[in-house]
Protein backbone atom coordinates (compact mmCIF):
# COMPACT_ATOMS: atom_id res chain seq x y z
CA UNK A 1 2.08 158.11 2.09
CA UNK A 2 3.66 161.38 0.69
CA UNK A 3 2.88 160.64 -2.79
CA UNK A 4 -0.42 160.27 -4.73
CA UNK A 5 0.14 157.80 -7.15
CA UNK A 6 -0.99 154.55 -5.41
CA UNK A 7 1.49 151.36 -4.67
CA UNK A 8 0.64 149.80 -8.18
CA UNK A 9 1.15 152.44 -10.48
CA UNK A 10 4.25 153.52 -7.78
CA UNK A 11 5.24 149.41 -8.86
CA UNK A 12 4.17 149.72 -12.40
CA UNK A 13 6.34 152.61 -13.46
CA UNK A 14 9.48 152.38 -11.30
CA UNK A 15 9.91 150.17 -8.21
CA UNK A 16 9.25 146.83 -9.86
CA UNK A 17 10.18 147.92 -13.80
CA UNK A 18 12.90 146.71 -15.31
CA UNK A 19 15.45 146.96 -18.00
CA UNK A 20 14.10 143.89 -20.47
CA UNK A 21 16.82 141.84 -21.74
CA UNK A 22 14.21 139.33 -23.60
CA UNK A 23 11.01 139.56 -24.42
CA UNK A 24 7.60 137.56 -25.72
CA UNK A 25 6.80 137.80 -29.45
CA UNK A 26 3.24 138.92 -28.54
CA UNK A 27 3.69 142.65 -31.12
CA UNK A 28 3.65 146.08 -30.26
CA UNK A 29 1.14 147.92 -31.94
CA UNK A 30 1.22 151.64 -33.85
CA UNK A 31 -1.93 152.24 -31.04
CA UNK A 32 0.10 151.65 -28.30
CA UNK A 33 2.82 153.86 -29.83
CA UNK A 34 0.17 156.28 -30.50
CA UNK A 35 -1.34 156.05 -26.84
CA UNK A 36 2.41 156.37 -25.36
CA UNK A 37 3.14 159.70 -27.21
CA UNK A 38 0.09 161.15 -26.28
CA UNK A 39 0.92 160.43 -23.14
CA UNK A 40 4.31 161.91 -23.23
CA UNK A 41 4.29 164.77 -24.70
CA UNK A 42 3.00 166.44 -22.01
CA UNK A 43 6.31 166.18 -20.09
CA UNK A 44 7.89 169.28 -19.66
CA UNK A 45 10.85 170.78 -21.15
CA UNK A 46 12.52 174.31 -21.77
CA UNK A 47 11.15 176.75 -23.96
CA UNK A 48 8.23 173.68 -24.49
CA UNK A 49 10.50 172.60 -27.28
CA UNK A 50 9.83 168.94 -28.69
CA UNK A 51 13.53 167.72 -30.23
CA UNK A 52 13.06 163.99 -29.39
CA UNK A 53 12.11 162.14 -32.60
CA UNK A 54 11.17 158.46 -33.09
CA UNK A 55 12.13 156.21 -35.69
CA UNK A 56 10.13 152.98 -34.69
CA UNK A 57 11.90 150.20 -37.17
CA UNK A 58 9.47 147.36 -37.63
CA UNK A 59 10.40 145.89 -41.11
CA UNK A 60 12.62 142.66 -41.12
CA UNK A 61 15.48 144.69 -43.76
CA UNK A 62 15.42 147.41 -41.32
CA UNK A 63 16.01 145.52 -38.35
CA UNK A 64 18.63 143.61 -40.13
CA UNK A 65 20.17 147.15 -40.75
CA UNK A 66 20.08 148.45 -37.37
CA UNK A 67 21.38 145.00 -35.61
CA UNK A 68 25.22 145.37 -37.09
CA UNK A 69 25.48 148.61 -35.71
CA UNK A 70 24.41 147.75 -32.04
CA UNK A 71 27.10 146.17 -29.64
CA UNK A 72 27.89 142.60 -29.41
CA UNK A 73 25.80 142.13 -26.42
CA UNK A 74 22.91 144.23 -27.55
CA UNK A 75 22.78 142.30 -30.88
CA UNK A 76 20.59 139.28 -30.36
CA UNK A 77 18.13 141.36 -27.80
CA UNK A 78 17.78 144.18 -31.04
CA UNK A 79 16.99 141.37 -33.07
CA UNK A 80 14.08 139.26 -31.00
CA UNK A 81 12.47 142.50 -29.72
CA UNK A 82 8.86 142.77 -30.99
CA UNK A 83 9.48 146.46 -32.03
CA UNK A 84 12.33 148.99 -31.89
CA UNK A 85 12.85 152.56 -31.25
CA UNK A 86 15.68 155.07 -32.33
CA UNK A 87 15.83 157.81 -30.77
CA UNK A 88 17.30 161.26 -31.92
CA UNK A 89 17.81 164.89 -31.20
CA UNK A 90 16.44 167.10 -33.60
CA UNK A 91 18.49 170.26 -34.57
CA UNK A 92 16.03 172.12 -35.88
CA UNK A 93 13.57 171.68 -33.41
CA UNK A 94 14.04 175.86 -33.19
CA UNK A 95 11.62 176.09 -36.56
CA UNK A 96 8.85 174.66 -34.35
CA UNK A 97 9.06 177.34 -31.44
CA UNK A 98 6.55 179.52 -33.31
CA UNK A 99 3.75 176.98 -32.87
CA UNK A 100 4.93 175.34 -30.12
CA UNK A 101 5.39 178.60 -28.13
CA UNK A 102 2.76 180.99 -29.90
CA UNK A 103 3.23 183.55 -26.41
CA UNK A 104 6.35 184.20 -27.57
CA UNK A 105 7.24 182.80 -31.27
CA UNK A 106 10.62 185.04 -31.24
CA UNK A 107 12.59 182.77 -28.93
CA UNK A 108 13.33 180.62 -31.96
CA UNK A 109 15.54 183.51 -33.41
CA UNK A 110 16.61 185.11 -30.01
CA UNK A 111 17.72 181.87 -28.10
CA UNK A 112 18.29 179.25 -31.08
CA UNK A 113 19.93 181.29 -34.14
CA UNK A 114 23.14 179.59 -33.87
CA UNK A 115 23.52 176.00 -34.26
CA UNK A 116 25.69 175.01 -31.56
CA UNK A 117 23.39 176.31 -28.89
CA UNK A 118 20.59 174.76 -30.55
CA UNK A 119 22.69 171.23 -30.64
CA UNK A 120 23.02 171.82 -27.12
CA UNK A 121 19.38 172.17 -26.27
CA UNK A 122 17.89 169.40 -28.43
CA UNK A 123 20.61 167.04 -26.72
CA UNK A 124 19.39 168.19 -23.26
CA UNK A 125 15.71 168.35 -24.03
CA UNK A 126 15.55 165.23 -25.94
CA UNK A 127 17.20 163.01 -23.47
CA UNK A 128 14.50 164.44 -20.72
CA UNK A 129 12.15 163.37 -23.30
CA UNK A 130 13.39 159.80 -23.86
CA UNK A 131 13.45 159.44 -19.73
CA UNK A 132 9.69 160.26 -20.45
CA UNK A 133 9.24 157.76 -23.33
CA UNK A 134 10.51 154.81 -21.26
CA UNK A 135 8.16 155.70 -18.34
CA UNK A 136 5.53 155.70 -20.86
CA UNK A 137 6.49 152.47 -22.23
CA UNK A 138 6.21 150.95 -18.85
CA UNK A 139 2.87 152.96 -18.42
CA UNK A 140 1.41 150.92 -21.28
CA UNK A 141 2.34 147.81 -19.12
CA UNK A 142 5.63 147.00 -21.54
CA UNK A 143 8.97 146.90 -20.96
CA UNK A 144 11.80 149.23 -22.22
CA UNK A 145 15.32 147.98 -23.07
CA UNK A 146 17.19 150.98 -23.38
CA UNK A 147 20.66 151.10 -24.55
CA UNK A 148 23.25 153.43 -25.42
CA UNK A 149 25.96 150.12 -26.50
CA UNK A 150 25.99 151.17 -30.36
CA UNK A 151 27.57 152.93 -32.78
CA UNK A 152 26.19 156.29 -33.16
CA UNK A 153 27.61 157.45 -36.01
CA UNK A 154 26.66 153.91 -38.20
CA UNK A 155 22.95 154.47 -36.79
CA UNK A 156 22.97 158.24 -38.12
CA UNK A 157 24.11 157.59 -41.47
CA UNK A 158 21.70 154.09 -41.72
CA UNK A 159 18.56 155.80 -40.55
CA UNK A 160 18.78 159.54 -39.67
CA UNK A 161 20.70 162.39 -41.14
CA UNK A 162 22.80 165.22 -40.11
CA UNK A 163 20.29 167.12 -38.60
CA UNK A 164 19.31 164.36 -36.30
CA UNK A 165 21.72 162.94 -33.49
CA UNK A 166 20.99 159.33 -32.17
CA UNK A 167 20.83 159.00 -28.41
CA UNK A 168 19.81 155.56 -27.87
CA UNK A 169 17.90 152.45 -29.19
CA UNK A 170 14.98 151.14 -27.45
CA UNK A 171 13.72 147.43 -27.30
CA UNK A 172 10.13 147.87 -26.03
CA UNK A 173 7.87 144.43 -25.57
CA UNK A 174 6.21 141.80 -22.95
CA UNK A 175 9.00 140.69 -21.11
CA UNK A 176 10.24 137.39 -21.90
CA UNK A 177 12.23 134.29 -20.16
CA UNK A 178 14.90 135.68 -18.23
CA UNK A 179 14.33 138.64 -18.72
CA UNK A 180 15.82 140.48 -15.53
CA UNK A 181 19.30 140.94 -14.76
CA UNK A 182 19.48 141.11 -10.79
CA UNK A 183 18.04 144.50 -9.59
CA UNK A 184 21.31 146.59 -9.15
CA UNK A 185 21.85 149.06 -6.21
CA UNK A 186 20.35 152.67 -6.05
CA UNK A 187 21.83 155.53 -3.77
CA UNK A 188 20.19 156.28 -0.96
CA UNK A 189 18.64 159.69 -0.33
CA UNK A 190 21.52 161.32 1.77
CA UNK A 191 24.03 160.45 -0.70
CA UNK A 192 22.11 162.58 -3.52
CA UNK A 193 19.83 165.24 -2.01
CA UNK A 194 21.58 168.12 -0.27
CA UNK A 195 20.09 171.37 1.51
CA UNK A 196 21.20 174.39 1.89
C-alpha cells in the first residue's frame, strides 16, 4: 500500500462516502460541529488565510427561509436534513492576516488592499476550505449533501451580507432510506495526471 491511512478510514472518507440525498432524524450536534472545525482548520491554504464562514441554520423559521431559495430538487432534502450549513466567502478575511500570519502581518496591505483581488482569494481559498469541511463531515462518520442548485443571490440577502458570497449549502446527517444515487464514474489516472 502507498498510502498510510488504512482501508477504513481510506473507505470512511472517500471510496465508500457518498453524496446523501436523505437522511435519519437522529440530530447533529454543536460538538460535532465543534469537533469538525477543529479538525479542519488545519487544512492548508495561501497566505494561511481562513475566508470560509459557516452559517449552520438549525431553527424551524430559518430553515423555512433558506428552503424557497434552494432548487426544486434540493427543496425537500434542505428541509428533512437534521442540520444545515451555508457556506460563504469572506471578503475581508485580509483584516485577519495580522493574527493569522503574525511572521509577516503586512501581506494584508501588500497582497489584499484592493477588493477585487481579495474577492478573488476568499473565493479560491474558501472553496478549498469547504472541500475540507465535507471530508470532515464524513470524518465524524456523517454524511454531506453538498449542493450548489440555489439561488445565490436570495441566500446572500436572507442570511449573509455583501461582504460574504455564498458558495454552497450543505445537508450534513446519518444517512437515511435511499439515500445513494448510483455511484457515478471517476476518471482514471491517465486521463488527469500528466508528466513532464
Amino acid at each position: 500500500m502507498s498510502l498510510v491511512l488504512d482501508a477504513a478510514a481510506q473507505d470512511l472518507l472517500f471510496r465508500e462516502a457518498r453524496t446523501a440525498n436523505t437522511f435519519s432524524d437522529e440530530p447533529v450536534t454543536d460538538e460535532q460541529v465543534q469537533a469538525i472545525y477543529d479538525l479542519v482548520k488545519y487544512g492548508p491554504t495561501a497566505f494561511n488565510q481562513t475566508p470560509l464562514r459557516i452559517t449552520l441554520v438549525r431553527s424551524p423559521e430559518a430553515r423555512e427561509r433558506l428552503v424557497k431559495h434552494m432548487a426544486e430538487g434540493n427543496q425537500a432534502k434542505t428541509a428533512s436534513a437534521p442540520l444545515v450549513a451555508i457556506l460563504s466567502a469572506d471578503n475581508e478575511f485580509h483584516e485577519e492576516l495580522p493574527q493569522l500570519l503574525p511572521h509577516f502581518p503586512q501581506a494584508k496591505d501588500a497582497f489584499f488592499s484592493e477588493r477585487p483581488v481579495r474577492e478573488q482569494a476568499a473565493l479560491l481559498n474558501a472553496a478549498l476550505q469547504a472541500g475540507y469541511f465535507i471530508i470532515g463531515v464524513r470524518a465524524a462518520g456523517l454524511a454531506a449533501g453538498p449542493m450548489t442548485g440555489l439561488d445565490f443571490a436570495g441566500v446572500q440577502k436572507e442570511f449573509l451580507d455583501a461582504d460574504h458570497t455564498p458558495l454552497m449549502v450543505v445537508n450534513i446527517g446519518k444517512p437515511g432510506e435511499d439515500a445513494w444515487f448510483p455511484r457515478s464514474p471517476r476518471l482514471e489516472f491517465d486521463q488527469v495526471i500528466t508528466t513532464v
